[in-house]
Protein backbone atom coordinates (compact mmCIF):
# COMPACT_ATOMS: atom_id res chain seq x y z
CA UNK A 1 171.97 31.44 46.29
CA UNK A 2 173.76 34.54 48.39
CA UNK A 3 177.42 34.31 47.77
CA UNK A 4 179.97 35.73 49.87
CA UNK A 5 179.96 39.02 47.78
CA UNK A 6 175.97 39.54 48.01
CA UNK A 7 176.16 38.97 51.53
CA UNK A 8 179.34 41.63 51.94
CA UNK A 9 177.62 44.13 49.49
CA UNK A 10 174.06 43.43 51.65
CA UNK A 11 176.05 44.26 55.14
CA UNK A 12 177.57 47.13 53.48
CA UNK A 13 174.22 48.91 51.80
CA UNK A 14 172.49 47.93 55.14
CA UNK A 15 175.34 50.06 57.85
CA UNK A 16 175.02 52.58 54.60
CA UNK A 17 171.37 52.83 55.39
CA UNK A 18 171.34 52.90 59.35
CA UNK A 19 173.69 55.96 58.83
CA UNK A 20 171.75 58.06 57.13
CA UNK A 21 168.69 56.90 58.86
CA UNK A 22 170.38 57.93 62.47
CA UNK A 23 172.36 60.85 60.43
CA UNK A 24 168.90 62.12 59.35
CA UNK A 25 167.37 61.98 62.84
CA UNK A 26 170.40 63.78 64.68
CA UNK A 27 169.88 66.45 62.33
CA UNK A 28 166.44 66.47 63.08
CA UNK A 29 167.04 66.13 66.78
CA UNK A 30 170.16 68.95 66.83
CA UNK A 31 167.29 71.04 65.11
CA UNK A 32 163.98 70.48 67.61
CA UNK A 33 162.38 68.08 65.93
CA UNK A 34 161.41 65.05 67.90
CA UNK A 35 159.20 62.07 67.13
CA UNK A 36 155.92 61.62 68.46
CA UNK A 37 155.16 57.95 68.20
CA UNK A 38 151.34 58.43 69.12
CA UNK A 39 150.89 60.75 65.77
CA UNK A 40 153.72 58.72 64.06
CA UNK A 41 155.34 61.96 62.87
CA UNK A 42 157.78 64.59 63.71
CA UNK A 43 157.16 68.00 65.27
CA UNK A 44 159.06 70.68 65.97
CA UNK A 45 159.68 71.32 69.51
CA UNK A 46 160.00 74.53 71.62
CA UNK A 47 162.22 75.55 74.65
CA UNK A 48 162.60 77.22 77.93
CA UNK A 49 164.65 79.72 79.26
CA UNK A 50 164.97 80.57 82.95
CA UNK A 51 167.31 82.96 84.51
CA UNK A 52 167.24 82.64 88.45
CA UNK A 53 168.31 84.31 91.59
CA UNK A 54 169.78 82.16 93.36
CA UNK A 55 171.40 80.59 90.48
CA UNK A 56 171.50 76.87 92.09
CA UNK A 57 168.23 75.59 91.33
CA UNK A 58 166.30 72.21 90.71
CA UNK A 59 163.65 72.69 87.83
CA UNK A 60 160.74 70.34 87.44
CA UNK A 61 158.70 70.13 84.42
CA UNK A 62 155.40 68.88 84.58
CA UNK A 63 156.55 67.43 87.73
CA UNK A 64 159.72 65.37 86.36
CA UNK A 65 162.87 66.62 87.14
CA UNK A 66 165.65 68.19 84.70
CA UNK A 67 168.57 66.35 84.85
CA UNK A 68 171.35 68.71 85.25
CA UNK A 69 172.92 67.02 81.34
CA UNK A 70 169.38 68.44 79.94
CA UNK A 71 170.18 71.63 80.88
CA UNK A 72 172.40 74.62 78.63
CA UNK A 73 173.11 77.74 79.04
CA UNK A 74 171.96 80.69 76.20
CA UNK A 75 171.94 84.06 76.93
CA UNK A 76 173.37 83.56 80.68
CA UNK A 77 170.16 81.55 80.81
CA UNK A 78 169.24 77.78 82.17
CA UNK A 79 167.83 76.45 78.82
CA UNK A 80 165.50 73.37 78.33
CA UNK A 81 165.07 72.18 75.22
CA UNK A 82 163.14 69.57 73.35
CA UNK A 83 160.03 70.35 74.73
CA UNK A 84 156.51 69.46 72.93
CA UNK A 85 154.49 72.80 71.80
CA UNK A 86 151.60 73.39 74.65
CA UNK A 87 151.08 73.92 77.83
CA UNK A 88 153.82 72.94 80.30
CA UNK A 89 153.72 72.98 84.47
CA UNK A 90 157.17 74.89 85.69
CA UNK A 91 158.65 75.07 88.82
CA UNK A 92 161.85 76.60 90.21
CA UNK A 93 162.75 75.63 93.54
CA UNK A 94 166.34 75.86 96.08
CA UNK A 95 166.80 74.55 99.52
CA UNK A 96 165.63 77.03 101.76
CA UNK A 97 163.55 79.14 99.77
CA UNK A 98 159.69 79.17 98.68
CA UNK A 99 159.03 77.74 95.28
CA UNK A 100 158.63 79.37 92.19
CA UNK A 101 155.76 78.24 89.94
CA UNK A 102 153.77 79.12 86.64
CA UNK A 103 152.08 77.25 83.69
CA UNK A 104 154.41 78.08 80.51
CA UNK A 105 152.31 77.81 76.79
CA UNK A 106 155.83 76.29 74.86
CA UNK A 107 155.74 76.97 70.60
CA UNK A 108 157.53 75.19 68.06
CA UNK A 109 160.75 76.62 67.57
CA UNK A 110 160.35 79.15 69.92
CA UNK A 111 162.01 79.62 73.32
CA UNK A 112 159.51 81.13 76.20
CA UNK A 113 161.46 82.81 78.87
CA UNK A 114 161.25 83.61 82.30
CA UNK A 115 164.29 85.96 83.07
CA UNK A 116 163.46 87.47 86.29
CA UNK A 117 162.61 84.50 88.50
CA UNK A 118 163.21 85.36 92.21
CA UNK A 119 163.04 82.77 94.81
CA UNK A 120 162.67 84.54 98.61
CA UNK A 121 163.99 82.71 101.61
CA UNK A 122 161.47 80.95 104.19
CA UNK A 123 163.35 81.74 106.68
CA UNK A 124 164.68 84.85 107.34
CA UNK A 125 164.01 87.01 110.28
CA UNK A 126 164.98 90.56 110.34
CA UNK A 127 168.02 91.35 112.16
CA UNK A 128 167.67 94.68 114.71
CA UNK A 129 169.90 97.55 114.28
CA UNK A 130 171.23 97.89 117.63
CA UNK A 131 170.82 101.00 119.66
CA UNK A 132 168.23 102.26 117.78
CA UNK A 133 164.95 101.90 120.00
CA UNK A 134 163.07 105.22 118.56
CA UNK A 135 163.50 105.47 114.80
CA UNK A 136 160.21 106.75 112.86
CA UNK A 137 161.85 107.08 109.07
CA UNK A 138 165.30 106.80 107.85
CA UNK A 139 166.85 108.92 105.01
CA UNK A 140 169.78 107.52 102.66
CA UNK A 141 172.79 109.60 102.17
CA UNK A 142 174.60 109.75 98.98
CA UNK A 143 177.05 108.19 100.85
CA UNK A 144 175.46 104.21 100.65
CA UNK A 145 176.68 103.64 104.11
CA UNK A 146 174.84 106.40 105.75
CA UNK A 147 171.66 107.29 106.92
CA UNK A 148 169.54 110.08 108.67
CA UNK A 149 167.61 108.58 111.38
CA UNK A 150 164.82 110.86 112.50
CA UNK A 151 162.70 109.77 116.13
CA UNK A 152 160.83 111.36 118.67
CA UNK A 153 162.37 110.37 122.22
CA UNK A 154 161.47 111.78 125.80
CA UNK A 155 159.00 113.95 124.12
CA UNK A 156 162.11 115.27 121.66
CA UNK A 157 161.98 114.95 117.98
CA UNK A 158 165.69 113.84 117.18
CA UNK A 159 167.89 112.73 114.31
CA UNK A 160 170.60 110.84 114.27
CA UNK A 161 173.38 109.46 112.05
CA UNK A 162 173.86 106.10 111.39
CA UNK A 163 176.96 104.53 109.81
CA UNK A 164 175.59 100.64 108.76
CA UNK A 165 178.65 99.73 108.51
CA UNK A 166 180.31 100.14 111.90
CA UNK A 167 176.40 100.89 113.14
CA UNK A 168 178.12 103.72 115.21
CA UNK A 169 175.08 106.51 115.03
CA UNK A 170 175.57 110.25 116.64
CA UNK A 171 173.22 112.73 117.70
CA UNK A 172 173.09 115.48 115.41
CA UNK A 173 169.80 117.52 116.11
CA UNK A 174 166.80 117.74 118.44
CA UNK A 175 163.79 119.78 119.15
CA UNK A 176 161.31 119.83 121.81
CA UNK A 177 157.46 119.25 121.12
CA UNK A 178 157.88 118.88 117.22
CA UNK A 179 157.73 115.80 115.24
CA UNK A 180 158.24 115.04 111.28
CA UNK A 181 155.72 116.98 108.60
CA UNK A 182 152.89 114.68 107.79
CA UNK A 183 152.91 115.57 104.25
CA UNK A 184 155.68 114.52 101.90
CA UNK A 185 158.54 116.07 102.88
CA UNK A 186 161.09 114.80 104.39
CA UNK A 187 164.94 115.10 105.45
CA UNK A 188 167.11 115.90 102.71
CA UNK A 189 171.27 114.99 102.12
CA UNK A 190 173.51 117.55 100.62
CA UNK A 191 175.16 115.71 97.73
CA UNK A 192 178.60 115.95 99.55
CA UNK A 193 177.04 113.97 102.40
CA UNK A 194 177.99 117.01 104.54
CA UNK A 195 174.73 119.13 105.65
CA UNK A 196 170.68 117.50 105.92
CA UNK A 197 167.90 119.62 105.77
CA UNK A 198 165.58 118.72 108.12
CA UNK A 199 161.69 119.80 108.24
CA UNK A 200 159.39 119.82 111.52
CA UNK A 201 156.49 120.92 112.59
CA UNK A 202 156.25 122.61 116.07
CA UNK A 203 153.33 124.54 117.22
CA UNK A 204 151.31 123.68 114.29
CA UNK A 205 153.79 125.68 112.08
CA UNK A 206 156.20 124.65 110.10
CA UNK A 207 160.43 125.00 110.04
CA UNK A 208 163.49 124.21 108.23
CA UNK A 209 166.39 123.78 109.81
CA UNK A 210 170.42 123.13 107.89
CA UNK A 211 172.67 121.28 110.24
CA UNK A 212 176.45 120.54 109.17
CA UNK A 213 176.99 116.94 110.50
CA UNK A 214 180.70 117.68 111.03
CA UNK A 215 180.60 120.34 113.71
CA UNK A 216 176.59 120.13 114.43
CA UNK A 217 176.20 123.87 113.66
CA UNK A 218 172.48 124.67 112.81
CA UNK A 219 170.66 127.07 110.51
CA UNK A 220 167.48 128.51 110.41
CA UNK A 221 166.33 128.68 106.97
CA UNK A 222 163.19 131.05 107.52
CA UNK A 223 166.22 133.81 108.31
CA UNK A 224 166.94 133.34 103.90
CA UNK A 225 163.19 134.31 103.39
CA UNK A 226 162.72 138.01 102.31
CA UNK A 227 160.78 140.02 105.54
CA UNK A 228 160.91 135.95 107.11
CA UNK A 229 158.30 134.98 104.42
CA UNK A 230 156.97 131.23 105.23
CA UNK A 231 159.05 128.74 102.96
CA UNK A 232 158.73 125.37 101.31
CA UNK A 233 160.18 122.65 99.59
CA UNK A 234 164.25 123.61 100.34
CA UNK A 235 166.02 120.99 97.69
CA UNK A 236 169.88 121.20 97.77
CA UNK A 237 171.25 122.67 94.23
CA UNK A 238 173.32 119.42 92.53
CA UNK A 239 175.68 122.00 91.03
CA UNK A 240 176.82 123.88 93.52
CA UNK A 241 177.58 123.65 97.22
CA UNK A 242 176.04 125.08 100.04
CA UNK A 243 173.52 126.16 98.47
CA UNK A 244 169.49 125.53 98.15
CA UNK A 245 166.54 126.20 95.99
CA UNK A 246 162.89 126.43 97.49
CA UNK A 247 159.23 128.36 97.54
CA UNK A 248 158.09 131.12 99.31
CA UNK A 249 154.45 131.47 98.11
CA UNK A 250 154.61 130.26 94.63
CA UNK A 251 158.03 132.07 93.83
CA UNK A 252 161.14 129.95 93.52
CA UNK A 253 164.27 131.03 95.22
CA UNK A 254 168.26 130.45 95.38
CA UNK A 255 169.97 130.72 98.60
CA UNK A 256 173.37 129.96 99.61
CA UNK A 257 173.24 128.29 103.39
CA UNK A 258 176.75 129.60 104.71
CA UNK A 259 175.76 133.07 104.44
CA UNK A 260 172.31 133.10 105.64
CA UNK A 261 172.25 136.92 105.88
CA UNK A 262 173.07 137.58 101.58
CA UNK A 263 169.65 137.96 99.90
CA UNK A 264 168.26 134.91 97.79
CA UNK A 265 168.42 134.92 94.04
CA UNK A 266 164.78 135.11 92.63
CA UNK A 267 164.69 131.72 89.84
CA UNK A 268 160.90 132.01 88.65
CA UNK A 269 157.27 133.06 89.92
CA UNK A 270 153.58 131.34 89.80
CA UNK A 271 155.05 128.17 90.44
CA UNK A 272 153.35 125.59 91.43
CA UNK A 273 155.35 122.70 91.76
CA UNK A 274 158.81 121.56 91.44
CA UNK A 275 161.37 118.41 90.71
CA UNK A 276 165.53 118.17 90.24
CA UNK A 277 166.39 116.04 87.61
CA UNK A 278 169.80 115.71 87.06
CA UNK A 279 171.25 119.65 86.67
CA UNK A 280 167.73 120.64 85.46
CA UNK A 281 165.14 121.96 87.23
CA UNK A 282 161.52 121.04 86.10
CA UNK A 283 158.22 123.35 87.44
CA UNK A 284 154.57 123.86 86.73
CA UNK A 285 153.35 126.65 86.11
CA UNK A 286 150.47 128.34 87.60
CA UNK A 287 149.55 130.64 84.66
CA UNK A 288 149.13 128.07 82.60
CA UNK A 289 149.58 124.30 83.61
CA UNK A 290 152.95 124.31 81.11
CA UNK A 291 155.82 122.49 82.43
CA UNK A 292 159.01 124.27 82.10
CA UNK A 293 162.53 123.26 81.86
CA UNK A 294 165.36 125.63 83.45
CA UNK A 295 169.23 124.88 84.17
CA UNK A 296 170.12 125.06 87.75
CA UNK A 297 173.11 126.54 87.11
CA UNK A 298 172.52 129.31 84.28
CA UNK A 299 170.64 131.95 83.72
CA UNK A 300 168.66 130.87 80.47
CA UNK A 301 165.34 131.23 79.06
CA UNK A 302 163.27 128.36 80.28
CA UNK A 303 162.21 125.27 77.86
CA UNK A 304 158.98 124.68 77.69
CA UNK A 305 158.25 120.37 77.98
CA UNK A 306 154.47 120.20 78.01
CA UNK A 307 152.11 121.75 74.83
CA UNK A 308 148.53 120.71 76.56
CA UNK A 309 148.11 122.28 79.67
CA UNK A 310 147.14 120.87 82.58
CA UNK A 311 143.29 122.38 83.85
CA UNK A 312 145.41 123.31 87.60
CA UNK A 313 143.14 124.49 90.35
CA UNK A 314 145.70 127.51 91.94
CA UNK A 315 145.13 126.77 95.39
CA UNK A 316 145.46 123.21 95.27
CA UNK A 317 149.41 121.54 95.75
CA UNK A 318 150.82 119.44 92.85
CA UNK A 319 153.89 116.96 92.58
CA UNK A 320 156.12 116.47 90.15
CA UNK A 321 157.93 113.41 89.15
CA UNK A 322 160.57 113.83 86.63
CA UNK A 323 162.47 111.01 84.68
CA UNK A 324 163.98 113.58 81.65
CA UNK A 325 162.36 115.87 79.56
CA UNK A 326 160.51 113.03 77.50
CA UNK A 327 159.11 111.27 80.87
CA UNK A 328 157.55 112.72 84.00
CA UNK A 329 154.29 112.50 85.46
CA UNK A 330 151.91 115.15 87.73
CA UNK A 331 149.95 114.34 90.91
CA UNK A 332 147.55 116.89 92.22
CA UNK A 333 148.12 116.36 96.34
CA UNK A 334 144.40 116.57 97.19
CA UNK A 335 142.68 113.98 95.29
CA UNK A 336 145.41 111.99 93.73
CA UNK A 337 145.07 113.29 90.08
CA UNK A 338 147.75 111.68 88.18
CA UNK A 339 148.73 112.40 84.89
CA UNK A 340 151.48 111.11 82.49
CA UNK A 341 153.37 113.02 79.85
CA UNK A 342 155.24 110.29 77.14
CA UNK A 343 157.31 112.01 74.54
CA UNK A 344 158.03 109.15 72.13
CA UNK A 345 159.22 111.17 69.15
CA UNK A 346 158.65 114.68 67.74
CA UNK A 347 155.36 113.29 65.84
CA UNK A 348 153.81 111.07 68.92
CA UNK A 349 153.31 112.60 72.54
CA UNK A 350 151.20 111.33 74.98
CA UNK A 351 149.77 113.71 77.56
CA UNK A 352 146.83 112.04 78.91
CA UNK A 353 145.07 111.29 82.94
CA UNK A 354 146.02 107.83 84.41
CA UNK A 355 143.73 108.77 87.19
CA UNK A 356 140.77 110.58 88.16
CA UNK A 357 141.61 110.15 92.23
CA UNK A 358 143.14 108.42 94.56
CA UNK A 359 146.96 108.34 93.37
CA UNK A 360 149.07 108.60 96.20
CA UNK A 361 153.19 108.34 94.55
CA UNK A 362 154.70 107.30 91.82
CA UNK A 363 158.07 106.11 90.78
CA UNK A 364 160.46 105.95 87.50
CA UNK A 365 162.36 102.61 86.63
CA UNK A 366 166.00 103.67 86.07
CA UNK A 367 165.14 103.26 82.55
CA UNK A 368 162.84 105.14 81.79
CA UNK A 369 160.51 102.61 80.36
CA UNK A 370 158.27 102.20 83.34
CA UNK A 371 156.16 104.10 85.61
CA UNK A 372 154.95 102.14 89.06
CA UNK A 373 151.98 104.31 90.43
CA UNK A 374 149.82 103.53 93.32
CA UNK A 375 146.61 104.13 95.47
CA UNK A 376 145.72 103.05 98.87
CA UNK A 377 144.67 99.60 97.21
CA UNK A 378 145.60 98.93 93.94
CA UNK A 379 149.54 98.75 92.27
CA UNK A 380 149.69 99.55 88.66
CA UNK A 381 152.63 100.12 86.03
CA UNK A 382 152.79 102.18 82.60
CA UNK A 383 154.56 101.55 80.06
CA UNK A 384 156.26 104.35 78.44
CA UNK A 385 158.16 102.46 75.69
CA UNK A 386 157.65 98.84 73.77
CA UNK A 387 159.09 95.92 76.11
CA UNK A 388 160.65 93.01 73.72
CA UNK A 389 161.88 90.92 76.77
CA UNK A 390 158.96 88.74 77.55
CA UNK A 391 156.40 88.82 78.30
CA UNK A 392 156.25 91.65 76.19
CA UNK A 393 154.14 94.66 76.35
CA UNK A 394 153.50 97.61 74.79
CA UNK A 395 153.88 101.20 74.82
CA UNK A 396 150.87 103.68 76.54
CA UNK A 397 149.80 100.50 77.97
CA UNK A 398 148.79 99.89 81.73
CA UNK A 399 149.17 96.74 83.54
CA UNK A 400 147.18 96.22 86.86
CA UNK A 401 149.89 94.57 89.42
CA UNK A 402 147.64 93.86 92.47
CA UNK A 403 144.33 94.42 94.39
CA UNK A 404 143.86 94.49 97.70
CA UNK A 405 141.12 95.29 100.20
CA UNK A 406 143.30 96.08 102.93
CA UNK A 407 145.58 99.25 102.93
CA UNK A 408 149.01 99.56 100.97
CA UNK A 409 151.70 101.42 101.53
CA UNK A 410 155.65 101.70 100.99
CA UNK A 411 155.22 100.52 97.31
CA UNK A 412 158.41 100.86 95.59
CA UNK A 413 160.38 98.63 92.96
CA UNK A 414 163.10 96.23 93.59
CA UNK A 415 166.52 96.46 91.56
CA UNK A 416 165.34 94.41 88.74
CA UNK A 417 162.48 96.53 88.22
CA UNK A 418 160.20 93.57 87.38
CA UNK A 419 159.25 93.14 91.36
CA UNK A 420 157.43 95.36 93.48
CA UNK A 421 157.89 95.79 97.55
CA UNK A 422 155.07 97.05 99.46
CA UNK A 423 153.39 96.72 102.93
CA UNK A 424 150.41 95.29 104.58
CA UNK A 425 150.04 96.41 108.42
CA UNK A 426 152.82 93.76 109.79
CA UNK A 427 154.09 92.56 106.76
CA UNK A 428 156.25 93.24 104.10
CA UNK A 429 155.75 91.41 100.30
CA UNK A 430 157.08 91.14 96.73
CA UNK A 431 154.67 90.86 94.29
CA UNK A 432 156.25 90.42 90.18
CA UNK A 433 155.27 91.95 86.99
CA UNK A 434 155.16 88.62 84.73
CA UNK A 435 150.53 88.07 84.55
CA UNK A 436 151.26 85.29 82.70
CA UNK A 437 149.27 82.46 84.28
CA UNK A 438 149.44 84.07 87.51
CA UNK A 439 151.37 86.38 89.52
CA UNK A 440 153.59 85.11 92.69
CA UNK A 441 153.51 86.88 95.43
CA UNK A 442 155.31 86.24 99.08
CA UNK A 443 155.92 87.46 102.45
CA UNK A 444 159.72 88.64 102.81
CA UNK A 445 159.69 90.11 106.25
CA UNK A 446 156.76 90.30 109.06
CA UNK A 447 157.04 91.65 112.29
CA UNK A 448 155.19 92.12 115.95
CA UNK A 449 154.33 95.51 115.08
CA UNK A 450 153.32 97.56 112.23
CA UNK A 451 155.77 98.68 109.65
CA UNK A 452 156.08 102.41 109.26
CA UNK A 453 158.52 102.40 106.24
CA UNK A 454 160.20 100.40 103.91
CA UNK A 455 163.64 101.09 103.11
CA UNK A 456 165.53 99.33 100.03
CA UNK A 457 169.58 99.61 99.86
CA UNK A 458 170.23 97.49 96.75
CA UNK A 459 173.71 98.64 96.30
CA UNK A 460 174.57 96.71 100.17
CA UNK A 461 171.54 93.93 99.22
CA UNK A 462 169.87 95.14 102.21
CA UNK A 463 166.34 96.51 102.91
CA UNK A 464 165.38 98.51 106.07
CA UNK A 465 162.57 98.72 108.12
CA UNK A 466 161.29 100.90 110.75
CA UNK A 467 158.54 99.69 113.30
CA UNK A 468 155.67 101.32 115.09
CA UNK A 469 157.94 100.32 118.35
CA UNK A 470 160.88 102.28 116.83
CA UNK A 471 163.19 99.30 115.96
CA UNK A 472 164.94 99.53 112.90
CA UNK A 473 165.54 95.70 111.06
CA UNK A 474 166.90 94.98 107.96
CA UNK A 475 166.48 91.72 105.86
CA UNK A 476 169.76 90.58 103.10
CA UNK A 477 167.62 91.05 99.93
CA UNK A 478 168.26 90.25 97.52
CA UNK A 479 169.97 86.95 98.82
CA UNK A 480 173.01 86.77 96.01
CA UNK A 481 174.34 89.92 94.85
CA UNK A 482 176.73 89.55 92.34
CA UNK A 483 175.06 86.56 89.72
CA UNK A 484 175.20 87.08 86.48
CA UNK A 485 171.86 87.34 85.99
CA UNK A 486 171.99 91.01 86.82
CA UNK A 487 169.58 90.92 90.17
């Protein structure tokens, strides 16, 4: 027979008991594990991390809502925890933007993350510039706020300044019969937002002209040009004002634009291409397909970059795109050669051809680690260097970003570098880097008329586009610019 003292010491072992049991499986829970009553056992469970722009988001899993108490933050990251290891259905969605969607594989203890998720709005028509009825391409000053606006109207190539913030534009420059190079050239700022440079063709030849925006005085560069010697590629020199570097012929020249009359400084011969990086100036050389490194602003011995040569056809035109002395890559103009040199240490360099044909630019992240490159139908990336954020590739690796049977163009990366922007006849589109499961891809802008160039002003969250009719429209992109995700 229980007496009151069994029965006490019976209550007691028993809450004793349900303690530990519940102590034991907050432990377990606080740690992933979580019971799965069809195996009868415990597994370890996995998360998800999502960072977002916009930040205000509702995020279904396998079609069941988060509640907003399920959610943490890691990282400045939405995390959802608890989830069983597999394969999990996520979307990301806001009012007034498109969905966001993509399978997820979730492993025990691990967190998978999607950090660069970027809802676009489904409704946003472009806003016209006003005034501006006959732009062809736009130029960005220095200045964020400014632009060059180059047009052809009443038969008269023109270009005028724009200020976006007061959208006041003035005249600055025209010429009659002449329009824009077709080639790759294009107008060039001074870095003190003073002076453009501004190419044409007129009579099937071509001319350079300096104009000070202040007092609309022009220059004629051919006038710097030894016995008026045809010229090329004028870049303004970042060290010092005024004053230009460019080719005559395969020589590279110095020239200071307020005294046209003083004879240029001769920088190098058998050049055959050029870039500005920084204070450094970066050529290939047409003795020997060696890239050199020289200061712009002494008079040093140039550094030679490259060991393998490059097998350079003389009378063919090459590009050079120049990230530092570790990173840059080569285009031959013709056929799109592309090659890409990837200095990862003293012992490992990479010199090697991306492409046999067809490239037709190429761009840096502002990092370092990537490399967008394009034809007129395919979007690729290389990786110079090992990317831990996931998903994670590797270095001297190439991802294919898109495919397309229709024509490209205006490809360029958005500010988080893990989007790309590019065109399709009327519209514009954002395609991202992350293959796993699939890519998304959406419309941000389309238009009446074909788009002739894509603009991007990340600094204002603003990209610009000129029409075939001459507009100029801009969309707010991205649509919050200050979240702490970093967008």
């Amino acid at each position: 027979m229980l007496t009151m003292r069994h029965i006490q010491r019976l209550v007691f072992w028993t809450f004793v008991g349900v303690f530990f049991i519940s102590a034991f499986a907050v432990v377990f829970y606080t740690f992933g594990y979580r019971f799965n009553f069809e195996r009868g056992i415990f597994i370890y469970t996995g998360s998800i991390s999502i960072k977002s722009n916009p930040q205000t988001v509702t995020i279904r899993i396998d079609d069941k809502p988060v509640p907003e108490q399920s959610l943490g933050i890691l990282n400045n990251a939405i995390l959802i925890s608890g989830l069983k290891p597999g394969e999990h259905f996520v979307k990301v969605s806001a009012d007034g933007y498109l969905p966001w969607s993509k399978k997820a594989i979730v492993q025990s203890g691990l967190s998978t993350d999607f950090w660069n998720v970027l809802l676009v709005k489904n409704d946003s028509p472009p806003q016209k510039i006003p005034e501006i009825n006959s732009a062809l391409k736009i130029f960005p000053a220095p200045d964020q706020n400014l632009f060059a606006v180059a047009g052809i109207k009443n038969d008269e190539f023109i270009v005028d300044t724009l200020n976006t913030d007061t959208l006041i534009n003035d005249q600055v420059f025209s010429f009659s019969q002449a329009s824009l190079p077709s080639d790759e050239e294009n107008i060039e700022w001074s870095p003190d937002n003073r002076k453009l440079i501004i190419p044409l063709e007129h009579n099937e030849a071509r001319a350079y002209f300096v104009v000070n925006i202040n007092d609309k005085n022009i220059a004629t560069l051919q006038t710097l040009t030894p016995n008026k010697r045809s010229l090329f590629n004028p870049r303004w020199d970042p060290t010092a004002r005024n004053f230009i570097f460019y080719l005559s012929g395969n020589t590279l020249y110095r020239a200071d634009t307020e005294t046209l009359e003083a004879t240029p400084l001769f920088i190098k011969e058998n050049i055959l291409a050029y870039d500005i990086s920084g204070n450094n100036i970066y050529y290939l050389s047409r003795d020997n397909g060696i890239i050199y490194r020289i200061s712009a602003n002494t008079d040093i011995q140039p550094v030679q970059i490259t060991t393998t040569p490059i097998d350079v056809n003389p009378e063919s035109d090459y590009s050079l795109v120049v990230y530092d002395d570790n990173r840059l890559a080569v285009r031959e103009r013709q056929n799109g050669k592309f090659w890409i040199y990837n200095k990862l240490s003293a012992d490992e360099v990479i010199f090697k051809t991306l492409l046999e044909n067809g490239a037709r630019g190429a761009q840096f992240s502002d990092d370092g680690k990537k490399l967008l490159f394009f034809t007129d139908n395919e979007i690729a990336v290389y990786f110079t260097n090992d990317w831990k954020t996931q998903p994670v590739r590797e270095k001297d690796t190439t991802l294919q970003a898109a495919r397309f049977s229709n024509s490209i163009k205006n490809v360029q990366w958005t500010k988080d570098y893990e989007h790309i922007i590019f065109t399709t006849g009327e519209n514009a589109k954002i395609i991202e880097l992350d293959n796993r499961d699939r890519r998304n891809i959406e419309s941000i802008a389309s238009f009446s008329s074909p788009i002739f160039q894509v603009l991007s002003r990340f600094e204002n969250n603003r990209v610009y586009f000129t029409l075939e009719t001459g507009e100029l429209d801009f969309i707010e992109f991205p649509t919050q610019p200050n979240n702490l995700f970093g967008f």
